[in-house]
C-alpha atoms as a PDB file:
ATOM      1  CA  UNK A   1      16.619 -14.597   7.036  1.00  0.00           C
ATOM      2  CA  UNK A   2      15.624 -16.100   4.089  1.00  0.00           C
ATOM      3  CA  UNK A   3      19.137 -16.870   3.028  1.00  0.00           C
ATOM      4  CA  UNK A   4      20.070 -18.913   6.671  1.00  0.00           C
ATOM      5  CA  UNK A   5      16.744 -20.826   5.613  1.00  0.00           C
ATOM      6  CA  UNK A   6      17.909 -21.807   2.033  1.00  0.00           C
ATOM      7  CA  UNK A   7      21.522 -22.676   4.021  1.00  0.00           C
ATOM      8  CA  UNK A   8      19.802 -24.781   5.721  1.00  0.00           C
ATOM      9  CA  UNK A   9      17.183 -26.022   3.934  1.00  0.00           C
ATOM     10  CA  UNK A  10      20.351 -27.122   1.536  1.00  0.00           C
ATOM     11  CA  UNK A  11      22.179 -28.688   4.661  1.00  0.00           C
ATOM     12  CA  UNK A  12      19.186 -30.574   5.047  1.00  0.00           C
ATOM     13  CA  UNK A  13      19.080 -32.249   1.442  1.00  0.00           C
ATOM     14  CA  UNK A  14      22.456 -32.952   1.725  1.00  0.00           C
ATOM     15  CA  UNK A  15      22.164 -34.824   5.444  1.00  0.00           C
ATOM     16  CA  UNK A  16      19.447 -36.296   3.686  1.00  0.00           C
ATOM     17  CA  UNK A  17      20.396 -37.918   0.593  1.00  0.00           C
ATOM     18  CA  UNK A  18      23.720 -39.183   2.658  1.00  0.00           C
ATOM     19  CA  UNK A  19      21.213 -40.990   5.318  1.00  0.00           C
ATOM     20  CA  UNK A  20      19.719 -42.616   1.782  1.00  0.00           C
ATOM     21  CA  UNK A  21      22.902 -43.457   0.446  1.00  0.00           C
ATOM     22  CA  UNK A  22      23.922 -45.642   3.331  1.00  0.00           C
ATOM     23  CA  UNK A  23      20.429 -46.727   3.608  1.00  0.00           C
ATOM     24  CA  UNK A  24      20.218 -47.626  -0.043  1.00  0.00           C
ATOM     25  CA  UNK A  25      24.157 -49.070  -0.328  1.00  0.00           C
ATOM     26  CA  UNK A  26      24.887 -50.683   3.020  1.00  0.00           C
ATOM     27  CA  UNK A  27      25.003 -54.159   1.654  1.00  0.00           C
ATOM     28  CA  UNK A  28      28.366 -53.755  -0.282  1.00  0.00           C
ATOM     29  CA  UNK A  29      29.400 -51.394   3.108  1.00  0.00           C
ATOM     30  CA  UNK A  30      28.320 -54.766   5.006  1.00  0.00           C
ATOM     31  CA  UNK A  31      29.493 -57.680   2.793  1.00  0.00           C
ATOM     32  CA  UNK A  32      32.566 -57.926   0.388  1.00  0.00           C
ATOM     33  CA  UNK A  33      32.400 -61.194  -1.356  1.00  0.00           C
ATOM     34  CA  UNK A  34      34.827 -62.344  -4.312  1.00  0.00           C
ATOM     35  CA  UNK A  35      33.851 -65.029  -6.328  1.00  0.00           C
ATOM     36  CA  UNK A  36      37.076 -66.516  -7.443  1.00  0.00           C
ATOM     37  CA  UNK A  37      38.606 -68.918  -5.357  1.00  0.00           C
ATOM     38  CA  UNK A  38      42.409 -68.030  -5.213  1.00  0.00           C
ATOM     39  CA  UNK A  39      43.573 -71.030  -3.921  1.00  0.00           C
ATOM     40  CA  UNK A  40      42.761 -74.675  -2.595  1.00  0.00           C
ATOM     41  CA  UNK A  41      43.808 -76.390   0.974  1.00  0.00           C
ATOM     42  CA  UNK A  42      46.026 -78.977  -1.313  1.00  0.00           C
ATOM     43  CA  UNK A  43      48.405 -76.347  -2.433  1.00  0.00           C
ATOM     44  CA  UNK A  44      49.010 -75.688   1.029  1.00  0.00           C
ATOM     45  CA  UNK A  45      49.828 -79.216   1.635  1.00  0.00           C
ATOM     46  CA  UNK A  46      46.449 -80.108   3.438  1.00  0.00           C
ATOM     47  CA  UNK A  47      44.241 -82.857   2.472  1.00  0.00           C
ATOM     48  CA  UNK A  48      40.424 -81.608   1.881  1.00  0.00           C
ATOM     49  CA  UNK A  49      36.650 -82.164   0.156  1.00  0.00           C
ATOM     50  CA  UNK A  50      34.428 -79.871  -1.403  1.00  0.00           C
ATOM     51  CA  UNK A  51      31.406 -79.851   0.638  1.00  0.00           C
ATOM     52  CA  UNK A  52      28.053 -78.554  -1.020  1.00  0.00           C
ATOM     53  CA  UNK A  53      25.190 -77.617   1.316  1.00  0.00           C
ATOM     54  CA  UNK A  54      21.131 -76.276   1.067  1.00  0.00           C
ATOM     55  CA  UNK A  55      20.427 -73.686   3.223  1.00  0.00           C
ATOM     56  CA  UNK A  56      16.786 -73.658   5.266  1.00  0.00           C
ATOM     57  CA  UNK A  57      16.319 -70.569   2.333  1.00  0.00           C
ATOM     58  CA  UNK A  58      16.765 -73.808  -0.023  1.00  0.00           C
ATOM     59  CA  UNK A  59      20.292 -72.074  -1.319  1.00  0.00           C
ATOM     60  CA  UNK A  60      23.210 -74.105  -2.507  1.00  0.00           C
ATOM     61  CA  UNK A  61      26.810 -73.440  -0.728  1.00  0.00           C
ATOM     62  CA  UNK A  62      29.602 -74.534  -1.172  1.00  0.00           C
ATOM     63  CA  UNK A  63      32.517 -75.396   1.564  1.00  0.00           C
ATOM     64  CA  UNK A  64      35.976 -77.297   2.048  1.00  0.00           C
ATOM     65  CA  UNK A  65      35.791 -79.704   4.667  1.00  0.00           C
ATOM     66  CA  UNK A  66      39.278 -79.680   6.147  1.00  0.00           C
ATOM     67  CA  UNK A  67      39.851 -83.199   8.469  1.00  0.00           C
ATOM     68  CA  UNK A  68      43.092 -83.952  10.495  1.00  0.00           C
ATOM     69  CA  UNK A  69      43.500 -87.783  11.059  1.00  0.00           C
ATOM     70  CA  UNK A  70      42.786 -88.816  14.867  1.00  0.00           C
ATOM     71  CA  UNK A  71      41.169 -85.384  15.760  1.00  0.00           C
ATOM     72  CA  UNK A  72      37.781 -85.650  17.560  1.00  0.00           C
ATOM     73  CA  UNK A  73      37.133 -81.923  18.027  1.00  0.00           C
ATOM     74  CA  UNK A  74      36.098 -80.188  14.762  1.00  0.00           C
ATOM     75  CA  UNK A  75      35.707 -75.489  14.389  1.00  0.00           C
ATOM     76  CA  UNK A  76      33.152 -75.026  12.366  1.00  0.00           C
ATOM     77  CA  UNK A  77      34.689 -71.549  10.917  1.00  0.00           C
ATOM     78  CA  UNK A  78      32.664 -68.646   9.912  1.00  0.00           C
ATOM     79  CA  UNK A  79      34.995 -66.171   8.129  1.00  0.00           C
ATOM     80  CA  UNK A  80      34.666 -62.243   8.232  1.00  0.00           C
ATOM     81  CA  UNK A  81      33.359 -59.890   5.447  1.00  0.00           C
ATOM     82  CA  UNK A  82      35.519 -60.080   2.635  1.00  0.00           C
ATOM     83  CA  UNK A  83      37.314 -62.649   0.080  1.00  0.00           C
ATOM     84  CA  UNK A  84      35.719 -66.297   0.407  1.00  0.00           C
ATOM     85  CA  UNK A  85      37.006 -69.133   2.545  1.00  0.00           C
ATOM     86  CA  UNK A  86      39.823 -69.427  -0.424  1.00  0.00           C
ATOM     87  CA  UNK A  87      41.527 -66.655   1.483  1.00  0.00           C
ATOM     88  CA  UNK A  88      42.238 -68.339   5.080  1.00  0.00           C
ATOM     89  CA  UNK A  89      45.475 -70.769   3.804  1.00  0.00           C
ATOM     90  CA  UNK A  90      47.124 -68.961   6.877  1.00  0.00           C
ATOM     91  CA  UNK A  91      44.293 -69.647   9.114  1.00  0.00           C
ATOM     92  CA  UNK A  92      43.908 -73.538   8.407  1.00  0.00           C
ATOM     93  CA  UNK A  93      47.153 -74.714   8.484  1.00  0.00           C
ATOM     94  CA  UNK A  94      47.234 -73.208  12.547  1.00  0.00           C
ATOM     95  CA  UNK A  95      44.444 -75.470  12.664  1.00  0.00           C
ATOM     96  CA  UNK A  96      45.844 -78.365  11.061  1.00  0.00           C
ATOM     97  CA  UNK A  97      48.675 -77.916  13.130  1.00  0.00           C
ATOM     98  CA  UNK A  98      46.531 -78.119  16.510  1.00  0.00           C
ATOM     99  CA  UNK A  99      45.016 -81.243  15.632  1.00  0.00           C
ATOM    100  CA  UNK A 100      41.503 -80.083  14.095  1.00  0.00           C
ATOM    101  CA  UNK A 101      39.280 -80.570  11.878  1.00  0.00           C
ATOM    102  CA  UNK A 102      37.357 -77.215  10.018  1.00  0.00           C
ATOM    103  CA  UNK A 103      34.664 -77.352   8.200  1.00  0.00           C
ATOM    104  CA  UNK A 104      34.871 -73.533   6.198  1.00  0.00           C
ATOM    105  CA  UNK A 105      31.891 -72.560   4.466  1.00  0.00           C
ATOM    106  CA  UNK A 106      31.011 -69.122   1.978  1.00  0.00           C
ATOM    107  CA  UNK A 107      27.999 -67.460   2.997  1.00  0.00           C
ATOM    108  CA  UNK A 108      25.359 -66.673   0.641  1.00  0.00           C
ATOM    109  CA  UNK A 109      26.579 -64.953  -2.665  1.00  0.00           C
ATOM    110  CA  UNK A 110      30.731 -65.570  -1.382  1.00  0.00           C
ATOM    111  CA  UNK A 111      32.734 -67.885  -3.481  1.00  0.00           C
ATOM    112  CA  UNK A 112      30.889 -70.461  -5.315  1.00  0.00           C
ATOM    113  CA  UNK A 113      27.526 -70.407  -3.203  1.00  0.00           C
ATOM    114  CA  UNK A 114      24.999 -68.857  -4.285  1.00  0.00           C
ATOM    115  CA  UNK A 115      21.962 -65.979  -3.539  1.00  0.00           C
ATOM    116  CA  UNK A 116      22.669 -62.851  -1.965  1.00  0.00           C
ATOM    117  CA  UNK A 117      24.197 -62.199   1.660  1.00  0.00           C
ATOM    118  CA  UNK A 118      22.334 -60.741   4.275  1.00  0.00           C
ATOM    119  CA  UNK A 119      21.958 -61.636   7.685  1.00  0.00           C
ATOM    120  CA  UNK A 120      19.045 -63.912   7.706  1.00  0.00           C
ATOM    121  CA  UNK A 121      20.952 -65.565   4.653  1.00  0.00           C
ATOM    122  CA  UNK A 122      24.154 -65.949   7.020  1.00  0.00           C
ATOM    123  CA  UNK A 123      22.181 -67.160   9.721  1.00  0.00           C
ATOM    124  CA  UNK A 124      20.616 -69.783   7.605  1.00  0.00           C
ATOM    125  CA  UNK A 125      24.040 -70.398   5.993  1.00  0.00           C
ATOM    126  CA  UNK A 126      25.118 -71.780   9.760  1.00  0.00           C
ATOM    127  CA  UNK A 127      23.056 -73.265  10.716  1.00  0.00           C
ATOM    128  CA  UNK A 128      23.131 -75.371   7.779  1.00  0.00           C
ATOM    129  CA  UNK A 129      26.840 -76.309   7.622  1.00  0.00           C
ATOM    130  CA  UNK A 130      26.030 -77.197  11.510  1.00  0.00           C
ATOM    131  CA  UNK A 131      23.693 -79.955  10.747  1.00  0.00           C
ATOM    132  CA  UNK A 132      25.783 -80.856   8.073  1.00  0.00           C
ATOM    133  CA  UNK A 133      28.667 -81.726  10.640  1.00  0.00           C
ATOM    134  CA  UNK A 134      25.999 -83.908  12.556  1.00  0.00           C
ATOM    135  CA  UNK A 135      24.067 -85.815  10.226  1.00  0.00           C
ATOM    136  CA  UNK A 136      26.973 -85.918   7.732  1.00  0.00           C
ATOM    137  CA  UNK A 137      30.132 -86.659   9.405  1.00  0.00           C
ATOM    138  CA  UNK A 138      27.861 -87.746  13.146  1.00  0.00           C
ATOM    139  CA  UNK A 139      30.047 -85.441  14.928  1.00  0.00           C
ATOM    140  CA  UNK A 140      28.041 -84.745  18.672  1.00  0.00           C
ATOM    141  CA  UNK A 141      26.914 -81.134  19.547  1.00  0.00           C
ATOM    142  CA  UNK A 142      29.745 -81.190  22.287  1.00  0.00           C
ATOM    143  CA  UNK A 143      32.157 -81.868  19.718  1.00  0.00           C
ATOM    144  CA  UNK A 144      32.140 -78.870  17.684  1.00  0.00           C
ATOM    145  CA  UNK A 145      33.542 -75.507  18.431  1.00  0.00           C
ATOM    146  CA  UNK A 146      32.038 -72.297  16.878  1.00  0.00           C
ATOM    147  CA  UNK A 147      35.099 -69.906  15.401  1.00  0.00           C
ATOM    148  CA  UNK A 148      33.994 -66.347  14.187  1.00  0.00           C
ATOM    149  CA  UNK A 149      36.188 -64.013  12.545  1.00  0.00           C
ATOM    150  CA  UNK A 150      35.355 -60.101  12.672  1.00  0.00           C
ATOM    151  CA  UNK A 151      31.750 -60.497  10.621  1.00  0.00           C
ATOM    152  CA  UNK A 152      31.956 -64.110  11.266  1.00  0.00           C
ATOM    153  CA  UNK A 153      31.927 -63.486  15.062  1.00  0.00           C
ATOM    154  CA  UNK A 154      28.287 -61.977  14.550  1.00  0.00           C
ATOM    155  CA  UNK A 155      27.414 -65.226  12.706  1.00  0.00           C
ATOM    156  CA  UNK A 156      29.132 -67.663  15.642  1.00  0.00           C
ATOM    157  CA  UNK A 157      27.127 -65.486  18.261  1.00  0.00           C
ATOM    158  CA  UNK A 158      23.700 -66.046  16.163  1.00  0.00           C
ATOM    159  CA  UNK A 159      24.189 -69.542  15.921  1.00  0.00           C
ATOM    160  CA  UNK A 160      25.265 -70.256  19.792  1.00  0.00           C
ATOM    161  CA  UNK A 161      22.256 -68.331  20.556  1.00  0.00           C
ATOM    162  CA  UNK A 162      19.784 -70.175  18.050  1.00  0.00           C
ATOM    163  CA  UNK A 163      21.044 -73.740  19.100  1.00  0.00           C
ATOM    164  CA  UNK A 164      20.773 -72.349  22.602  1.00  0.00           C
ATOM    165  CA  UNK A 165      17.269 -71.590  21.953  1.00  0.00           C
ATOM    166  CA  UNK A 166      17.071 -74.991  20.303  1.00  0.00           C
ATOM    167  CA  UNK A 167      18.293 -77.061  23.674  1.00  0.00           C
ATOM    168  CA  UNK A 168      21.606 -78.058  22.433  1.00  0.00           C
ATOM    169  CA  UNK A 169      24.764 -76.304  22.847  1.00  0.00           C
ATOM    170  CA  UNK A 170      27.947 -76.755  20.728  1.00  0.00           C
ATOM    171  CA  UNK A 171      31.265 -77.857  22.522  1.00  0.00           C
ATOM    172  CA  UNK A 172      32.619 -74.267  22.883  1.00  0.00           C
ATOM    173  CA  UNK A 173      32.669 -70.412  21.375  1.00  0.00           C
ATOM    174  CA  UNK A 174      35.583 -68.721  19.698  1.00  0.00           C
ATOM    175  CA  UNK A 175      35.060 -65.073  19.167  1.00  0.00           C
ATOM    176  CA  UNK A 176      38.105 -63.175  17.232  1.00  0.00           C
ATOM    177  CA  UNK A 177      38.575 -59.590  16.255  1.00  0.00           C
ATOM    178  CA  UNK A 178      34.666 -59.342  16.559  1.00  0.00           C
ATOM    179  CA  UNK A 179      32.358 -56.395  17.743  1.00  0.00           C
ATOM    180  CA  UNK A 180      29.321 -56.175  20.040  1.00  0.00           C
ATOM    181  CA  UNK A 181      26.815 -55.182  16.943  1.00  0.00           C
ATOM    182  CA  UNK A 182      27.174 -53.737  13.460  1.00  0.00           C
ATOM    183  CA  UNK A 183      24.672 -51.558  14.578  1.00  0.00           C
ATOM    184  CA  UNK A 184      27.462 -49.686  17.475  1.00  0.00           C
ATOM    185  CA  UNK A 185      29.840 -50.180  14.885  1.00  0.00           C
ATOM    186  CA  UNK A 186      27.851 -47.732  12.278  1.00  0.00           C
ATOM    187  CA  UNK A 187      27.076 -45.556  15.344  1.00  0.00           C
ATOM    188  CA  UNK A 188      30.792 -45.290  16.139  1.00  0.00           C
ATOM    189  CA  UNK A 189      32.033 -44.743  12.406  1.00  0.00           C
ATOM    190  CA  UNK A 190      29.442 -42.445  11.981  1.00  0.00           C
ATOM    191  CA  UNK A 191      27.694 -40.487  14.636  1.00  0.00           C
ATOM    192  CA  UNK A 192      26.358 -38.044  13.018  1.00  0.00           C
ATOM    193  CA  UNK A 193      23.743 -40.150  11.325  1.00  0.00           C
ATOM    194  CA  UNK A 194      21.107 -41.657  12.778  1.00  0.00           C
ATOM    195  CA  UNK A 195      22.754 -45.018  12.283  1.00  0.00           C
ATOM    196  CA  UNK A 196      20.066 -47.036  14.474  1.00  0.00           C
ATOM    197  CA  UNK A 197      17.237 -46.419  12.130  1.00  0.00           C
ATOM    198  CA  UNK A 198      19.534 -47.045   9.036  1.00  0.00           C
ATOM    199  CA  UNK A 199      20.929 -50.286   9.742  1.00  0.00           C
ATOM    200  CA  UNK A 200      19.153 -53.531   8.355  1.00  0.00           C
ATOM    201  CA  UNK A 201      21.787 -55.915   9.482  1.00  0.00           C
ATOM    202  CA  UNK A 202      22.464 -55.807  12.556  1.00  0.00           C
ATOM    203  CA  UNK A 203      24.322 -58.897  13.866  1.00  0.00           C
ATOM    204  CA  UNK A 204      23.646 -57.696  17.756  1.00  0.00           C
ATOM    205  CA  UNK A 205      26.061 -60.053  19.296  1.00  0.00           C
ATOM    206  CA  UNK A 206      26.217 -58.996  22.317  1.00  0.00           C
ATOM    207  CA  UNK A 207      22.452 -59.411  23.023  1.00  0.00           C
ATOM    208  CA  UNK A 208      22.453 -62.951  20.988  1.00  0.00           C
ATOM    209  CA  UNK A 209      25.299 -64.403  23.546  1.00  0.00           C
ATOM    210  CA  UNK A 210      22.990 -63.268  26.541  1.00  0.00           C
ATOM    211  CA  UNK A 211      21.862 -66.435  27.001  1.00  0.00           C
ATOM    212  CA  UNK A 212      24.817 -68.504  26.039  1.00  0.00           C
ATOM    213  CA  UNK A 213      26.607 -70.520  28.545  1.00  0.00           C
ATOM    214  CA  UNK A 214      29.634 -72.674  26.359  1.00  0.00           C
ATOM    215  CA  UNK A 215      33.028 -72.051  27.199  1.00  0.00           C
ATOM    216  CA  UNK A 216      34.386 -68.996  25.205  1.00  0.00           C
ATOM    217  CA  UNK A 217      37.520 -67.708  24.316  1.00  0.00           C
ATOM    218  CA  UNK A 218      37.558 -64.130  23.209  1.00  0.00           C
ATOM    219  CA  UNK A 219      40.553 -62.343  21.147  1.00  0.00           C
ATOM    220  CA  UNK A 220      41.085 -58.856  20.235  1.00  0.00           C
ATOM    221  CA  UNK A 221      44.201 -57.007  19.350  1.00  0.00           C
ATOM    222  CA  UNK A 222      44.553 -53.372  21.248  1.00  0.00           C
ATOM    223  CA  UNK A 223      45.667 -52.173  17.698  1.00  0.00           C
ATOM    224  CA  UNK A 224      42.889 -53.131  15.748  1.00  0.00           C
ATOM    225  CA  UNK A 225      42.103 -50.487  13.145  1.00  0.00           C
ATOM    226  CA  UNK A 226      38.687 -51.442  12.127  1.00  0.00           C
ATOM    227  CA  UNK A 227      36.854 -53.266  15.336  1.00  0.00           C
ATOM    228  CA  UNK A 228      37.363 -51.038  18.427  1.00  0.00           C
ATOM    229  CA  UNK A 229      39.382 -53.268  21.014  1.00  0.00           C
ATOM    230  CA  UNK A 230      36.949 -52.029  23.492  1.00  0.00           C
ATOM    231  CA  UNK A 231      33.879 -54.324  21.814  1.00  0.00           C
ATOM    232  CA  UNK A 232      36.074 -57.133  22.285  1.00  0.00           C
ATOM    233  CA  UNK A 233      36.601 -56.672  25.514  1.00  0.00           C
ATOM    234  CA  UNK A 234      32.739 -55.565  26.357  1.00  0.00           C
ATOM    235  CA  UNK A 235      31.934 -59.071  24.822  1.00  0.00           C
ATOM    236  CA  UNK A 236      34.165 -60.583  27.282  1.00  0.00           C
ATOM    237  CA  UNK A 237      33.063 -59.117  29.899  1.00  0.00           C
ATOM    238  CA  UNK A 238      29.703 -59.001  29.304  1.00  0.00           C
ATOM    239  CA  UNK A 239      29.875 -62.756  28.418  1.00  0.00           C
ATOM    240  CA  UNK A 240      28.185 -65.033  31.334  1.00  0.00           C
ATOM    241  CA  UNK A 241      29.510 -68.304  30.928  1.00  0.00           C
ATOM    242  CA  UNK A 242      33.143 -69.809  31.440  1.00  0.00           C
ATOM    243  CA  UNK A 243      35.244 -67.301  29.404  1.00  0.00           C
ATOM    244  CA  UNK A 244      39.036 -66.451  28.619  1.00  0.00           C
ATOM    245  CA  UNK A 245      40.216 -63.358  26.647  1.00  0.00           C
ATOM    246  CA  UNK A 246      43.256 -63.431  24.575  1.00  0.00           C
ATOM    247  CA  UNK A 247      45.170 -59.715  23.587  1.00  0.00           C
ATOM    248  CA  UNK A 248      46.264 -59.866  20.139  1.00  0.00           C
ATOM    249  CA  UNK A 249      48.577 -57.768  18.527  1.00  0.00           C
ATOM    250  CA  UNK A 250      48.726 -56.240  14.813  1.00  0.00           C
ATOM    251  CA  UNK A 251      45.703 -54.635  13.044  1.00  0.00           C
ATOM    252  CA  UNK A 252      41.922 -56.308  12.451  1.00  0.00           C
ATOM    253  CA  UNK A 253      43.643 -58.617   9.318  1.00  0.00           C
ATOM    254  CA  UNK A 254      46.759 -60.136  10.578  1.00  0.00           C
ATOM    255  CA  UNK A 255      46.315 -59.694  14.213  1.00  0.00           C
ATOM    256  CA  UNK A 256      46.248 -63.890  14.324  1.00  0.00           C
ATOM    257  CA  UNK A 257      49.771 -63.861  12.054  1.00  0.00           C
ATOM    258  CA  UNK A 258      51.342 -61.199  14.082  1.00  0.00           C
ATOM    259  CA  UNK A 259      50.443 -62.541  17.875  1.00  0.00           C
ATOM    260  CA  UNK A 260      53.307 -65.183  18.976  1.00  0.00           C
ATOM    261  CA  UNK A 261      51.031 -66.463  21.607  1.00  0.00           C
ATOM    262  CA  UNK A 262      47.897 -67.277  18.910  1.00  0.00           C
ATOM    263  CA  UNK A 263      48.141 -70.633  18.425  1.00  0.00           C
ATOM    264  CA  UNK A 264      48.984 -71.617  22.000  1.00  0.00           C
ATOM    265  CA  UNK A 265      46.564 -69.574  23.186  1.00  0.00           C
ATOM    266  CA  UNK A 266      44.033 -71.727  20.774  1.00  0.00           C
ATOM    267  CA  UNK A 267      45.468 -74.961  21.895  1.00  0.00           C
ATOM    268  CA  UNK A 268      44.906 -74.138  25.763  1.00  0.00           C
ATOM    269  CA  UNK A 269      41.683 -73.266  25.255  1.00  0.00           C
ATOM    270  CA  UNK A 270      40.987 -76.222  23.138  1.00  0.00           C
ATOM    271  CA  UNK A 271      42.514 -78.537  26.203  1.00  0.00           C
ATOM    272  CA  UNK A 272      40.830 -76.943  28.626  1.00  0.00           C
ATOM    273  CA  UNK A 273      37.143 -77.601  26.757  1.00  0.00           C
ATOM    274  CA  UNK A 274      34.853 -80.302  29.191  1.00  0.00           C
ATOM    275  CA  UNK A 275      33.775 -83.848  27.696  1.00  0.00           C
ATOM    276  CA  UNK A 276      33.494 -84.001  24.051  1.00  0.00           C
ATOM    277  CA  UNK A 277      29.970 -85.991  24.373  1.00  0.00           C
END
């Protein structure tokens, strides 16, 4: 008796002090910034500015703002969890060659911005490169298309939802390789923890695009080994406005290099978008 209690009293301080751990350590499970910037758009042959923003947390970022000559639609690009916007070369030049500008921007504590990331951080972050695109470069809300990559796509879905809210609406949603919330994420990866009490960011995209209406193009590759294809296609689905899902193919990093159909699957989309204004 007394030894299935200490069995399982030990069991218990063990389940324990791994619920603390992931309480305790979820940030660097969450975010994976690098500070070094590994490369710049002009090595890659495309013409670019360093962009320096202040977040409504009154922190400094920094971004590249990427413009393609006659282009009057503009992503405003929200990268996934790791590296810093020095790591999409790839990703910008398929933009360049559509015809758009980007405006890329490191959250808080990525690259050369500074604090620390979290999710009210990233949704300030945003929001702030957003106005920047208005007041800065007086592009119109219609004008500018949302693009969120994997971690990103919890940022895009945040900011659709808080302009939303707001009673404006950017030009159109781009959701890629994303999930429904972190939180179902942590509950999938680990279900043997109580995951929903654990989690402080959340990014619960699903419920943020509830009330958004834009256009929206979702992509997800059936081989994704890190967001469950099945989130992408719950977003989709779940997704009440005018929406068109794209299967990629490849794993959650190069699913967008490894897809023939990406980038004319991005430039239907693009065409297909309503007035600009």
């Amino acid at each position: 008796m007394w030894t299935a209690l200490k069995i399982l009293g030990g069991a218990g301080v063990v389940y324990a002090t791994i619920a603390a751990w992931v309480f305790l350590t979820q940030r660097g499970l969450v975010y994976c910034p690098r500070r070094d910037l590994v490369a710049t758009p002009d090595q890659a042959g495309l013409p670019y500015e360093d962009v320096w923003l202040t977040s409504g947390q009154r922190t400094r970022l920094h971004g590249w703002w990427l413009p393609c000559d006659k282009s009057d639609r503009v992503l405003l690009l929200c990268h996934g969890n790791g590296g810093n916007i020095s790591y999409l070369m790839e990703t910008y030049r398929i933009f360049h060659d559509l015809g758009l500008s980007v405006l890329s921007f490191d959250y808080s504590g990525y690259g050369r911005s500074e604090g620390r990331p979290s999710e009210k951080a990233t949704r300030a972050d945003a929001l702030a490169a957003w106005d920047w695109l208005l007041r800065e470069k007086g592009f119109e809300p219609g004008q500018v298309v949302l693009f969120g990559r994997s971690l990103g796509g919890g940022v895009a879905a945040r900011l659709a939802a808080d302009l939303t809210e707001a009673g404006t609406e950017p030009g159109g949603l781009i959701m890629e390789s994303t999930f429904t919330s972190l939180t179902a994420m942590g509950a999938a990866r680990y279900p043997w923890l109580p995951v929903r009490w654990l989690v402080r960011h959340r990014y619960e995209s699903l419920q943020a695009l509830q009330t958004v209406r834009v256009p929206a193009l979702f992509l997800h590759s059936p081989e994704d080994d890190l967001v469950p294809y099945a989130m992408g296609r719950t977003l989709f689905e779940e997704y009440a406005g005018p929406k068109w899902f794209q299967a990629l193919s490849g794993d959650h990093n190069c699913g967008f290099m490894s897809s023939s159909g990406y980038a004319e699957g991005l430039r239907r989309f693009m065409r297909g978008l309503p007035s600009k204004k």
